[in-house]
N, C-alpha and C. Protein backbone atom coordinates (compact mmCIF):
# COMPACT_ATOMS: atom_id res chain seq x y z
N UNK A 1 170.92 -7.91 67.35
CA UNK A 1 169.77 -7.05 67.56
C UNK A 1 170.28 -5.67 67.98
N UNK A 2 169.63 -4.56 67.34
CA UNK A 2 169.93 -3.48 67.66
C UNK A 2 169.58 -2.36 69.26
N UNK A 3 170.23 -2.28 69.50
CA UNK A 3 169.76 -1.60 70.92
C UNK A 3 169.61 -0.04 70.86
N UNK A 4 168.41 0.87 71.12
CA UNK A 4 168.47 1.86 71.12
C UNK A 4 168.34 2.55 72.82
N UNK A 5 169.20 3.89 72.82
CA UNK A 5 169.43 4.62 73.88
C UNK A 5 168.22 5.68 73.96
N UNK A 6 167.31 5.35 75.12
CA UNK A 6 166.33 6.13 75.04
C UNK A 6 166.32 6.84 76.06
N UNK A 7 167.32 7.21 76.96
CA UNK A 7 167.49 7.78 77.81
C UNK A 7 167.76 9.84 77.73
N UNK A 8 168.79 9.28 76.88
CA UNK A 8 168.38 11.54 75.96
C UNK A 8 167.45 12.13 75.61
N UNK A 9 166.28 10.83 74.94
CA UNK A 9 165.06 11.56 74.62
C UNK A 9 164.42 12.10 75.78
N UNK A 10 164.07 10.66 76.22
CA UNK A 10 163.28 11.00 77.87
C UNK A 10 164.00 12.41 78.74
N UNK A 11 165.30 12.47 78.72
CA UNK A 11 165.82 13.41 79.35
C UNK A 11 165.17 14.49 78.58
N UNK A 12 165.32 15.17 77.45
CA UNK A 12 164.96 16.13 76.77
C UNK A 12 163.09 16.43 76.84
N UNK A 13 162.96 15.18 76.80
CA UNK A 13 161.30 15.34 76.46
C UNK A 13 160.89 15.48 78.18
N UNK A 14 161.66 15.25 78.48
CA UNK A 14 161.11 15.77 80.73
C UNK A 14 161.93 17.63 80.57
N UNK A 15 162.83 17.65 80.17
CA UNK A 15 163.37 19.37 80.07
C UNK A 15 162.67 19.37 79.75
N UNK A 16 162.05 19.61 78.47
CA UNK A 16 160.68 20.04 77.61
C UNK A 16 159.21 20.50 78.27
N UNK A 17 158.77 19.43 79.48
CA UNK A 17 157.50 19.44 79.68
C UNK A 17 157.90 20.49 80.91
N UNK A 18 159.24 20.53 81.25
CA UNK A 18 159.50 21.58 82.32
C UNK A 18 159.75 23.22 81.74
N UNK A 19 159.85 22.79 80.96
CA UNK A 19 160.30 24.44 80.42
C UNK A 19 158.28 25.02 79.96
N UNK A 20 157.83 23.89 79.57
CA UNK A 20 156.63 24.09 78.85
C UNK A 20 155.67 24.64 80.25
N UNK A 21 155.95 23.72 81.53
CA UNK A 21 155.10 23.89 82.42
C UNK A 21 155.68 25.61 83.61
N UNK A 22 156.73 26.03 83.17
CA UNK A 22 157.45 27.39 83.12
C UNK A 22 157.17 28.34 82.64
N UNK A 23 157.07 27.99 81.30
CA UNK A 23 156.10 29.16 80.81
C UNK A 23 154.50 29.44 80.60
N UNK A 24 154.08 28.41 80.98
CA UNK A 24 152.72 28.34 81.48
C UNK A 24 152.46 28.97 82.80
N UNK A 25 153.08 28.53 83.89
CA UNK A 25 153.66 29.28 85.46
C UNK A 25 153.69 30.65 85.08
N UNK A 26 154.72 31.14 83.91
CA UNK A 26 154.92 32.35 83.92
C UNK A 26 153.79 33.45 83.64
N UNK A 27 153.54 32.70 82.08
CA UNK A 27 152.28 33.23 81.71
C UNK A 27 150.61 33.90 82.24
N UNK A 28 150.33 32.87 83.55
CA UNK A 28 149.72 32.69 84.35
C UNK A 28 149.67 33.48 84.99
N UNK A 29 150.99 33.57 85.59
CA UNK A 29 151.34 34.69 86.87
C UNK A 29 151.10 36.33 86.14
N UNK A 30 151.61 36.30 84.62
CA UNK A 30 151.76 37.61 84.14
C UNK A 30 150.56 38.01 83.62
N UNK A 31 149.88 36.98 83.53
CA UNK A 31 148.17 37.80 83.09
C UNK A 31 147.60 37.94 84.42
N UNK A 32 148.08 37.18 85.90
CA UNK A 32 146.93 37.06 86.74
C UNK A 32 147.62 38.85 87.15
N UNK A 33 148.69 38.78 87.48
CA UNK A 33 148.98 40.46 87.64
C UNK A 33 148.09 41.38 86.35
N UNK A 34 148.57 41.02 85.52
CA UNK A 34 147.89 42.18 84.65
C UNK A 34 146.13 42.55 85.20
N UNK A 35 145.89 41.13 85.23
CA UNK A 35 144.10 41.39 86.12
C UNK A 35 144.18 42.08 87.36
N UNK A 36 144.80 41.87 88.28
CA UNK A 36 145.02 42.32 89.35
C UNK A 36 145.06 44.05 89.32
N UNK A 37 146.41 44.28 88.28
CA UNK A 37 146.32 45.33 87.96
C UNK A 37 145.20 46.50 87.64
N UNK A 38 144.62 45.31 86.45
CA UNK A 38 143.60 46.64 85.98
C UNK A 38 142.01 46.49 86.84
N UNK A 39 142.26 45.53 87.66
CA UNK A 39 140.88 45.82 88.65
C UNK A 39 141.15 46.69 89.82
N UNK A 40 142.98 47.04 89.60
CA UNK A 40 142.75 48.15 90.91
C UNK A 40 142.84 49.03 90.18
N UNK A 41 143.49 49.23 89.10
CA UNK A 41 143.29 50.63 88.13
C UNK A 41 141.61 51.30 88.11
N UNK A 42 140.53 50.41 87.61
CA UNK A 42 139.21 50.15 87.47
C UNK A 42 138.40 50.84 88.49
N UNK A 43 138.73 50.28 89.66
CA UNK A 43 138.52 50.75 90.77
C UNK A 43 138.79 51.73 91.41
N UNK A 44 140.22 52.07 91.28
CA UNK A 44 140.57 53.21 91.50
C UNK A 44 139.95 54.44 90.85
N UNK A 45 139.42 54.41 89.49
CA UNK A 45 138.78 55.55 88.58
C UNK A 45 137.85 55.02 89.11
N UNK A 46 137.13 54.01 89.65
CA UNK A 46 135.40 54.26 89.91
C UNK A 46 135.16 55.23 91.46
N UNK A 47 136.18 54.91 92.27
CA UNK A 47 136.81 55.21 93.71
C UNK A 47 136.73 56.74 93.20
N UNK A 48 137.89 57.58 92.33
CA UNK A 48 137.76 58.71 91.90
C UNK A 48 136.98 59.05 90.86
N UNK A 49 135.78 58.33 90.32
CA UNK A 49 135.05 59.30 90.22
C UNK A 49 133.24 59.62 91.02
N UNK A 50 133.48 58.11 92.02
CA UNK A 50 132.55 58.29 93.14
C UNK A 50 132.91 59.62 93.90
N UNK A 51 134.11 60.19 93.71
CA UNK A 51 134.42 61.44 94.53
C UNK A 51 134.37 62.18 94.14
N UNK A 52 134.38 62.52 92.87
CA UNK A 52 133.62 63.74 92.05
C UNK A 52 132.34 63.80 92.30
N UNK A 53 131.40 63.03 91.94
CA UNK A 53 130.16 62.65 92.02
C UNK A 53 129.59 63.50 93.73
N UNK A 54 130.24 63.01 94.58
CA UNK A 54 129.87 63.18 95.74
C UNK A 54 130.50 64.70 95.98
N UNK A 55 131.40 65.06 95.61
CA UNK A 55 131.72 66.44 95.63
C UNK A 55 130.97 67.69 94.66
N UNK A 56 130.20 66.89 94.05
CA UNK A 56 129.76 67.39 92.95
C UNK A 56 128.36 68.16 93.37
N UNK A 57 128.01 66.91 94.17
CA UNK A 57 126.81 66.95 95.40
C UNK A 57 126.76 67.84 96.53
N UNK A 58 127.52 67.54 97.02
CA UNK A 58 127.96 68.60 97.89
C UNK A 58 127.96 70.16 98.02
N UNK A 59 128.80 70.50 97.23
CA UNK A 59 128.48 71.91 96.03
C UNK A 59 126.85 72.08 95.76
N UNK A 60 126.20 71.06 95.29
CA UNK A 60 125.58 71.78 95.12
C UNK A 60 124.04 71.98 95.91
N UNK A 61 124.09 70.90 96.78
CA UNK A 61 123.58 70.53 98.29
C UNK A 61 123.96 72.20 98.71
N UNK A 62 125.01 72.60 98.98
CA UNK A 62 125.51 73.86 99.30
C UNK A 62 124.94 75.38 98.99
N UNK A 63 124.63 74.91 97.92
CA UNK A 63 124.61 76.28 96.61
C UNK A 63 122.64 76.21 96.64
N UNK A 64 122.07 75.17 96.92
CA UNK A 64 120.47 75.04 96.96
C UNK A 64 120.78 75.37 98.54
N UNK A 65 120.77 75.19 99.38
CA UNK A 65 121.23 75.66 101.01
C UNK A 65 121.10 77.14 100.96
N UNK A 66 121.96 77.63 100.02
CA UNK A 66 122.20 79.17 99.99
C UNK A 66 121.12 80.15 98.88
N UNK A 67 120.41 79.17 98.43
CA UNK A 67 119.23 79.68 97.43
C UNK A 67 117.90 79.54 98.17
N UNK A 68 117.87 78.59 99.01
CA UNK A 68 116.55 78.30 100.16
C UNK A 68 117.02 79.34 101.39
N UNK A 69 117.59 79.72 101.74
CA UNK A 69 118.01 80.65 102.33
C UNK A 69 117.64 82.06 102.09
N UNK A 70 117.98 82.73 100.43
CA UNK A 70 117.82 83.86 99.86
C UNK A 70 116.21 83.78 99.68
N UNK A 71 115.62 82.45 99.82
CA UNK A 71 114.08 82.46 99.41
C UNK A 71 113.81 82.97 100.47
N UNK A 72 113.67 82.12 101.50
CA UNK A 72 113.08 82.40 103.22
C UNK A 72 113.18 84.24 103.27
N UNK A 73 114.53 84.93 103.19
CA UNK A 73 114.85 85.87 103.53
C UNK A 73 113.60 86.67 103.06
N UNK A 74 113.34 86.82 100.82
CA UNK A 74 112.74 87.33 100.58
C UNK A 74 111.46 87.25 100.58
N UNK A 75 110.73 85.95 100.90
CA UNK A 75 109.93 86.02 101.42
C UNK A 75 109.16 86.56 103.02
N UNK A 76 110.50 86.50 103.63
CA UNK A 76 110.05 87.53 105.26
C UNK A 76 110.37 88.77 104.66
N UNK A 77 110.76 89.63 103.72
CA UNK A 77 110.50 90.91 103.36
C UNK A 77 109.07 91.15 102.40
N UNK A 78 108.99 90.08 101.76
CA UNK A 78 107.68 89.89 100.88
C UNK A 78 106.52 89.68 102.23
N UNK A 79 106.51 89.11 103.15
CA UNK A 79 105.12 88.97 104.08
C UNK A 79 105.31 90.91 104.76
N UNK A 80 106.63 91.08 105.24
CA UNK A 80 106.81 92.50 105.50
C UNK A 80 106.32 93.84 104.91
N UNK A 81 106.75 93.81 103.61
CA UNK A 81 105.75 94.54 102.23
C UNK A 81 104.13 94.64 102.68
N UNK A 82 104.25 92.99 102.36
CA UNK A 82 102.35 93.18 102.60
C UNK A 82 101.92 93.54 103.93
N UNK A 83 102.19 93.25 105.02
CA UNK A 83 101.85 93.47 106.27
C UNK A 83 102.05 95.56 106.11
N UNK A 84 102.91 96.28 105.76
CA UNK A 84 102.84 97.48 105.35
C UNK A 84 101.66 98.28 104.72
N UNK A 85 101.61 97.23 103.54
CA UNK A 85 100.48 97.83 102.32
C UNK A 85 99.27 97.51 103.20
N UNK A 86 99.28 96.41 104.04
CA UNK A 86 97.65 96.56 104.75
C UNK A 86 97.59 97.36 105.59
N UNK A 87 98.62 98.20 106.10
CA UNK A 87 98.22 99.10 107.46
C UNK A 87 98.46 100.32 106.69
N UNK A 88 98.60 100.60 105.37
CA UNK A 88 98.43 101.53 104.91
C UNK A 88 97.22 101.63 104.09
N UNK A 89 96.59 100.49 103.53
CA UNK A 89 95.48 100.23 103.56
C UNK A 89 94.37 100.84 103.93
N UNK A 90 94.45 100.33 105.64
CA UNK A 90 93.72 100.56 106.39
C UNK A 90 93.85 101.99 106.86
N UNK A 91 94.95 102.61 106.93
CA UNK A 91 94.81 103.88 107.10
C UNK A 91 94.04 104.73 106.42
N UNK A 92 94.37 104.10 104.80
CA UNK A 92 93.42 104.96 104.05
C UNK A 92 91.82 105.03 104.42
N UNK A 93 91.87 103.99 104.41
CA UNK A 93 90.34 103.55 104.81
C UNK A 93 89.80 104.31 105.93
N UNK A 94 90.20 104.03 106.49
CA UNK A 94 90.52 104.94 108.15
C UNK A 94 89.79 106.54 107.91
N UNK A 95 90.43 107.24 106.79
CA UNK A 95 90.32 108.48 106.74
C UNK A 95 88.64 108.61 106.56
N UNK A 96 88.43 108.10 105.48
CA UNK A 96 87.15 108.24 105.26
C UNK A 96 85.99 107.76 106.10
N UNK A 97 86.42 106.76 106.82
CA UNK A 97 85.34 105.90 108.11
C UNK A 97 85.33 107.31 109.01
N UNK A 98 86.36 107.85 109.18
CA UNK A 98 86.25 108.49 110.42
C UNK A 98 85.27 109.88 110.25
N UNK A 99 85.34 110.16 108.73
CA UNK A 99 84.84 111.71 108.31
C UNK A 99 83.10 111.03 108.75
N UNK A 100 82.30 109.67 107.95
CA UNK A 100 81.56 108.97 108.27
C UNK A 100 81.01 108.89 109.49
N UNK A 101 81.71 108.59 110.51
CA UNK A 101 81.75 108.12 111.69
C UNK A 101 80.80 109.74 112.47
N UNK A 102 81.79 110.71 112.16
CA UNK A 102 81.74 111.95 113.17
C UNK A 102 80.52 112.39 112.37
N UNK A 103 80.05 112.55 110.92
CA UNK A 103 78.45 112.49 110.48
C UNK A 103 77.84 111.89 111.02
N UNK A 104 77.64 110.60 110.77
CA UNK A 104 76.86 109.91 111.59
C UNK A 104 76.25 110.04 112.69
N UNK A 105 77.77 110.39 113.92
CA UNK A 105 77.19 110.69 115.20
C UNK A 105 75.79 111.75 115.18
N UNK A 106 76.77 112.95 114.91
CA UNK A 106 75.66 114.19 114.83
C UNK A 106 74.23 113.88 113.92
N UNK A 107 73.95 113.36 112.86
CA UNK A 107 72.89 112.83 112.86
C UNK A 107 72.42 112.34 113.97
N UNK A 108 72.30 111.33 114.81
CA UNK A 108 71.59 110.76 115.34
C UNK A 108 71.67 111.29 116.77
N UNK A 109 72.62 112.70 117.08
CA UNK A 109 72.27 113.00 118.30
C UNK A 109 71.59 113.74 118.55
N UNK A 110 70.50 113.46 119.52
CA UNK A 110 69.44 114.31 119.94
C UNK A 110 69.39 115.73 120.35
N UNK A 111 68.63 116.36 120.22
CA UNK A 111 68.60 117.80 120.52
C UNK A 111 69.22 117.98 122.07
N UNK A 112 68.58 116.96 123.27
CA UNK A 112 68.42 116.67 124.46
C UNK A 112 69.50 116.44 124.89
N UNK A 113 71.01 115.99 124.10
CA UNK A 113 72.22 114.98 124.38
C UNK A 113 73.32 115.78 123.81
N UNK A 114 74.38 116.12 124.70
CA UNK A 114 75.62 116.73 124.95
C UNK A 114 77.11 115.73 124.77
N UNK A 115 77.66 115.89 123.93
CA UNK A 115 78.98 114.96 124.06
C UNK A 115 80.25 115.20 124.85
N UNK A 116 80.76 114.85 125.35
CA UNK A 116 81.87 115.48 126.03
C UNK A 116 83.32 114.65 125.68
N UNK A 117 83.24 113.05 125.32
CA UNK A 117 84.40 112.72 124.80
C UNK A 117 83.92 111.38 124.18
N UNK A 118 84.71 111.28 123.38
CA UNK A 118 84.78 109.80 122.03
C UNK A 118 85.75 109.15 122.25
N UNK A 119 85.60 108.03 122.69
CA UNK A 119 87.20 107.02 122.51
C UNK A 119 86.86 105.79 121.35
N UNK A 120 87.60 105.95 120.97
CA UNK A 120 88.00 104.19 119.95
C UNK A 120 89.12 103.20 120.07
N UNK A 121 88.00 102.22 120.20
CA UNK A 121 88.70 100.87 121.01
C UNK A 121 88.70 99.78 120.36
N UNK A 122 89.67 99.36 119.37
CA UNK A 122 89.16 98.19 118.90
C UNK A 122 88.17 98.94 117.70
N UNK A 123 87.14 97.82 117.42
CA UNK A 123 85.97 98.21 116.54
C UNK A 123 84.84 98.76 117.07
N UNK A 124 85.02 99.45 118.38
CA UNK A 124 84.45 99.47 119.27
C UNK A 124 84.20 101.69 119.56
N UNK A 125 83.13 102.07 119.72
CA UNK A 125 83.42 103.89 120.33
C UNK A 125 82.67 103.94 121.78
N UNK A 126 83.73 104.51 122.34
CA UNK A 126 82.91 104.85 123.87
C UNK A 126 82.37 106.69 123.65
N UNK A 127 81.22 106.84 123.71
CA UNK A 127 80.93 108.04 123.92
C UNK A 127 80.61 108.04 125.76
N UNK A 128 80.98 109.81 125.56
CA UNK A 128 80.88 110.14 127.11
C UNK A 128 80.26 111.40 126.96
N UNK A 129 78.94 111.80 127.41
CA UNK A 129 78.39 112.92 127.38
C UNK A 129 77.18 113.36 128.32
N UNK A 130 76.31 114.48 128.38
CA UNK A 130 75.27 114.92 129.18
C UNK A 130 74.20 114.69 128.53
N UNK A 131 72.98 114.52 129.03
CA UNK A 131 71.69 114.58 128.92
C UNK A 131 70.88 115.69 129.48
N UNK A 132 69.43 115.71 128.82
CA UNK A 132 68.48 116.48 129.67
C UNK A 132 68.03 115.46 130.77
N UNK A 133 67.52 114.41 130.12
CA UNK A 133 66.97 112.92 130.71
C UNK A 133 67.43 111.81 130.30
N UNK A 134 67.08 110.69 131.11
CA UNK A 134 67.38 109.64 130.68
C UNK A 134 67.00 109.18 129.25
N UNK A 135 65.76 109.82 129.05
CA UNK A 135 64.94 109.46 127.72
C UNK A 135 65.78 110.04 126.77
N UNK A 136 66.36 110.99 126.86
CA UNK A 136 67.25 111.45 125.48
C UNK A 136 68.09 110.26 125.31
N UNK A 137 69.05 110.34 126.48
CA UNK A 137 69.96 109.02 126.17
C UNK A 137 69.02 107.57 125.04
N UNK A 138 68.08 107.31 125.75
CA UNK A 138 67.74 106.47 125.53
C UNK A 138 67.23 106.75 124.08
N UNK A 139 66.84 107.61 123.80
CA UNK A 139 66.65 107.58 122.00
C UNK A 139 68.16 107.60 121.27
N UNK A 140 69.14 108.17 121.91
CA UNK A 140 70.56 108.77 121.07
C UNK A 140 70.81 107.25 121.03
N UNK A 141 70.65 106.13 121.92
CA UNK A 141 71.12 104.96 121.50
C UNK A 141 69.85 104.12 120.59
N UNK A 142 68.73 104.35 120.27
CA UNK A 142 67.31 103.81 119.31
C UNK A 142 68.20 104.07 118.16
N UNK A 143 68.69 105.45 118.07
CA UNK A 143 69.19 106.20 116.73
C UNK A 143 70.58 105.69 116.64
N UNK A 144 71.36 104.90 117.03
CA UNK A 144 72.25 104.45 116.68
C UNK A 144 72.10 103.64 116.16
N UNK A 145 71.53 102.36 116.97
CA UNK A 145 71.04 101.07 116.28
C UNK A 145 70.23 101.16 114.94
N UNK A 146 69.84 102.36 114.72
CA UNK A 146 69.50 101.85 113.71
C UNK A 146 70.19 103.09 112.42
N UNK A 147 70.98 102.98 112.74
CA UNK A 147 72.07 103.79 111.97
C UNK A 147 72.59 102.79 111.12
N UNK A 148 73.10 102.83 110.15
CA UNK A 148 73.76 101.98 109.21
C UNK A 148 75.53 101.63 109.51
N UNK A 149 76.04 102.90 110.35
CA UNK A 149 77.51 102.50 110.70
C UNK A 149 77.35 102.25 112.18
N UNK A 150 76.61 102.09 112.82
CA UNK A 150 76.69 101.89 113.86
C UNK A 150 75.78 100.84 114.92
N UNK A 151 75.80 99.37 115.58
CA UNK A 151 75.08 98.44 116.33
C UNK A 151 75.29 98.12 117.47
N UNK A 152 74.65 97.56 118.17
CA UNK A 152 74.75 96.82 119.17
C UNK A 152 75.38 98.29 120.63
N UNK A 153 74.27 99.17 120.77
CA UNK A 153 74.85 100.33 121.84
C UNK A 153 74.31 99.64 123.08
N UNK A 154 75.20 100.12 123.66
CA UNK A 154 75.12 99.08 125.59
C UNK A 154 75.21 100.46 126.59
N UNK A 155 75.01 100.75 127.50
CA UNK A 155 74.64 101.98 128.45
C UNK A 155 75.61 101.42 129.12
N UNK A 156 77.18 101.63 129.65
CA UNK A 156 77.60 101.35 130.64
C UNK A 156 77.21 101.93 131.77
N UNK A 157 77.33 103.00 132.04
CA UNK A 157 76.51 104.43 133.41
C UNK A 157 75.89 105.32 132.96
N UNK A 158 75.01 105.92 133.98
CA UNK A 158 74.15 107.00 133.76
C UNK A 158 74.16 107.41 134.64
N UNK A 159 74.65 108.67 135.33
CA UNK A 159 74.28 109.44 136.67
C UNK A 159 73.92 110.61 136.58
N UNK A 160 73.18 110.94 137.63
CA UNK A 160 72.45 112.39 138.10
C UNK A 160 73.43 113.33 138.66
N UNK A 161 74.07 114.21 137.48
CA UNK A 161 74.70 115.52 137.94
C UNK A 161 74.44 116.10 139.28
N UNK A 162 75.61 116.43 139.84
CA UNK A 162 75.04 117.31 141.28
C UNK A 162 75.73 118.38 140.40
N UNK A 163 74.58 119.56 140.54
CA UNK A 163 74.80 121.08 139.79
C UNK A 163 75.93 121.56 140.79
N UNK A 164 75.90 121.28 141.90
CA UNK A 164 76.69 122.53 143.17
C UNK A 164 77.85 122.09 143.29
N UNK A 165 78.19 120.72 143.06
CA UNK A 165 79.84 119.95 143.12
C UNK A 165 80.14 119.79 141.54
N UNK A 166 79.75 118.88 140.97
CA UNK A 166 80.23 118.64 139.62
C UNK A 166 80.46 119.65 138.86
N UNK A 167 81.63 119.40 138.18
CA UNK A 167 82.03 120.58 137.21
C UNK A 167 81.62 120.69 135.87
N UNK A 168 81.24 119.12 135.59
CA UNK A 168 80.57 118.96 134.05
C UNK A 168 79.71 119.93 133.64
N UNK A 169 78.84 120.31 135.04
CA UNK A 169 77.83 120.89 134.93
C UNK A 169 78.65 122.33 134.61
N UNK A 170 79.23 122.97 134.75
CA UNK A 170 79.89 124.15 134.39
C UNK A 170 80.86 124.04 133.19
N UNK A 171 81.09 123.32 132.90
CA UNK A 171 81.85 123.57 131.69
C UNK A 171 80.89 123.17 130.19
N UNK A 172 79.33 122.77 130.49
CA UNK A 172 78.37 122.46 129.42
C UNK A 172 77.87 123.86 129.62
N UNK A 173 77.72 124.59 130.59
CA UNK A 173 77.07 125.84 130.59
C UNK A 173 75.42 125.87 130.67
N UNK A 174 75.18 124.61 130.79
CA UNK A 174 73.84 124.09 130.43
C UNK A 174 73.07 123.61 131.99
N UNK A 175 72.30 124.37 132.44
CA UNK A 175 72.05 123.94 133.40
C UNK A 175 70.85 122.91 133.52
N UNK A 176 70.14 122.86 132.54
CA UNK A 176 69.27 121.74 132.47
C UNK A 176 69.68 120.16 132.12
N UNK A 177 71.20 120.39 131.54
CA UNK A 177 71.97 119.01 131.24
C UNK A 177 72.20 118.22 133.09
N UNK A 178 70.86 117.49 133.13
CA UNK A 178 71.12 116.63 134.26
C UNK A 178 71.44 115.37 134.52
N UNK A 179 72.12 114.42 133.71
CA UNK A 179 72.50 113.07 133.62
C UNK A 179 73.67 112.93 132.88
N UNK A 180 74.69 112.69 133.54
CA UNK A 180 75.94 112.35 132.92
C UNK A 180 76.08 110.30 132.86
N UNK A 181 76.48 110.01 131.25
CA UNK A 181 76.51 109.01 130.75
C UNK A 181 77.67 108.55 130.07
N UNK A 182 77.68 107.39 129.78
CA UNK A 182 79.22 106.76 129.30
C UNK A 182 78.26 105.63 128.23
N UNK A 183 78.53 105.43 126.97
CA UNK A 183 77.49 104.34 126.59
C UNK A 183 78.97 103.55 125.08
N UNK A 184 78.75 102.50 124.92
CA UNK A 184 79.65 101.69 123.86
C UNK A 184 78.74 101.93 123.23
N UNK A 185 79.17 101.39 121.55
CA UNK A 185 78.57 101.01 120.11
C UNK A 185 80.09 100.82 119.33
N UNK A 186 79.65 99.55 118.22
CA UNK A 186 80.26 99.12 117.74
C UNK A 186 80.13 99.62 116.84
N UNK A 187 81.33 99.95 115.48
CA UNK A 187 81.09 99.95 114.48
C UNK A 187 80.97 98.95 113.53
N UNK A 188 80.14 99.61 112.75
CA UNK A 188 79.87 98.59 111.32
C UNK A 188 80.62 98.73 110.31
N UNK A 189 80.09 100.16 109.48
CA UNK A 189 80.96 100.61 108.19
C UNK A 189 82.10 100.64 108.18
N UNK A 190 82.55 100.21 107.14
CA UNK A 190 84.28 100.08 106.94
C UNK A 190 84.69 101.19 105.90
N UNK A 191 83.50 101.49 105.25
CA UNK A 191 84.00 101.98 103.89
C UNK A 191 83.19 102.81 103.39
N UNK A 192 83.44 103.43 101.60
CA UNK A 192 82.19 104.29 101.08
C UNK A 192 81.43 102.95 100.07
N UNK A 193 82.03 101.99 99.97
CA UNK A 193 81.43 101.17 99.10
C UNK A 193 80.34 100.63 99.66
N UNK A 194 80.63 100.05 101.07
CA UNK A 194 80.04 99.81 102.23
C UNK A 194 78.24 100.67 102.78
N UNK A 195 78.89 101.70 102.69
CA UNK A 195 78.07 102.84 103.32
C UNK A 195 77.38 102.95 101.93
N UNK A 196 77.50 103.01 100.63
CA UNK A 196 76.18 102.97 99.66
C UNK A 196 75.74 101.48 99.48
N UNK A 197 76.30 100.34 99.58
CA UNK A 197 76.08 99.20 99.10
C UNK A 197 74.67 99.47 100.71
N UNK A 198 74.79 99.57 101.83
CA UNK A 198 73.65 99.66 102.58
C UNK A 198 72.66 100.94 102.55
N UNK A 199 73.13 102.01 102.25
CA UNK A 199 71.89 102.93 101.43
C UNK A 199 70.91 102.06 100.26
N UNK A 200 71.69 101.68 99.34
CA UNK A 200 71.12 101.32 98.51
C UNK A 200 70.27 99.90 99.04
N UNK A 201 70.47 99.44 99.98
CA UNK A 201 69.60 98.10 100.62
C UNK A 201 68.44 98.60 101.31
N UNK A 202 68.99 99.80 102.09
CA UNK A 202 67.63 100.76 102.94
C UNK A 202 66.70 101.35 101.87
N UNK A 203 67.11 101.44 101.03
CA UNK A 203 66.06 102.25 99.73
C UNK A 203 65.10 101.45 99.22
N UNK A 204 65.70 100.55 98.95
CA UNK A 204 65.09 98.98 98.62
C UNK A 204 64.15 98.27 99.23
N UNK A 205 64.59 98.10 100.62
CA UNK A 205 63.54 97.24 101.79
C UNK A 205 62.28 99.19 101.77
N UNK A 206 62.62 100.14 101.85
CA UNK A 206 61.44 101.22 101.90
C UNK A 206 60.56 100.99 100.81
N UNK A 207 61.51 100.50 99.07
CA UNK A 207 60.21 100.24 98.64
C UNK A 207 59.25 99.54 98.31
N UNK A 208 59.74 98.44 99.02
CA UNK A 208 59.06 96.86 99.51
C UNK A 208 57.97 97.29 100.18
């Protein structure tokens, strides 16, 4: 009977499954690096370009910072402008109220009634002047109220000149001017648009 030696195979076929299970080991190891690799490569470009991104931001977080800035500015020169144009505005306006104003008065002051000074206060005129009587006063303010630039007159004082001390009395020259007065009124009219838009209302209610 023939005897066979099976001991070389087995030897060879165990090298075999070792060399096989070697380069499987190897293989393994050299793709698990290669992964390794390119998930830090991966990362690394997502890493740099999260930092662009955010620098990118930044800039321009920066650059809107410095444009909300140039707004604010020109807008406090833009409220500045206008705050100008209205007090020049009003100046204009001004001119013509006042030509108004000093008509007005003299219209409605009585033959009887002496002025001696005008202040303006606010929306507000203090006249300061002489009388014959109280009754003059008292019409120079009827004739205000119902003046179109002028309402609401209030008598702050009224006193009885002493001719022999007071000097008012000498510098009116007027010796029958016996009541010195101080009286408010407000103004109304602002304007000439004003001042016909209420002519033209007084014309109206007359021919009612």
């Amino acid at each position: 009977m023939t005897r066979i030696n099976l001991l070389p195979w087995r030897e060879m076929a165990r090298k075999e499954s070792k060399r096989q299970f070697i380069s499987i080991a190897i293989s393994a190891a050299i793709l698990m690096g290669m992964a390794i690799l390119y998930a830090h490569i991966h990362m690394a470009g997502m890493i740099d370009d999260q930092n662009s991104r955010n620098t990118f931001l930044e800039e321009e977080t920066a650059r809107i910072d410095n444009q909300i800035k140039e707004i604010k500015t020109l807008e406090t020169e833009k409220n500045n402008l206008l705050a100008r144009m209205n007090v020049i505005q009003q100046l204009q306006s001004r001119r013509s109220q006042i030509v108004h104003i000093f008509d007005e008065i003299e219209k409605t002051l009585p033959a009887g009634v002496y002025l001696t000074g005008m202040k303006q206060e606010k929306g507000d005129l203090i006249l300061s002047g002489v009388a014959e009587s109280n009754g003059d006063v008292s019409s120079f303010m009827r004739n205000l109220e119902a003046s179109d630039w002028f309402e609401s007159p209030w008598l702050e004082v009224i006193q009885s000149i002493n001719k022999s001390s007071d000097k008012t009395a000498e510098k009116t020259k007027e010796a029958h001017y016996n009541n010195q007065f101080t009286l408010h009124v407000r103004q109304t009219g602002s304007n000439d648009d004003d001042k016909e838009a209420k002519d033209k209302k007084g014309k109206e209610n007359k021919k009612k």
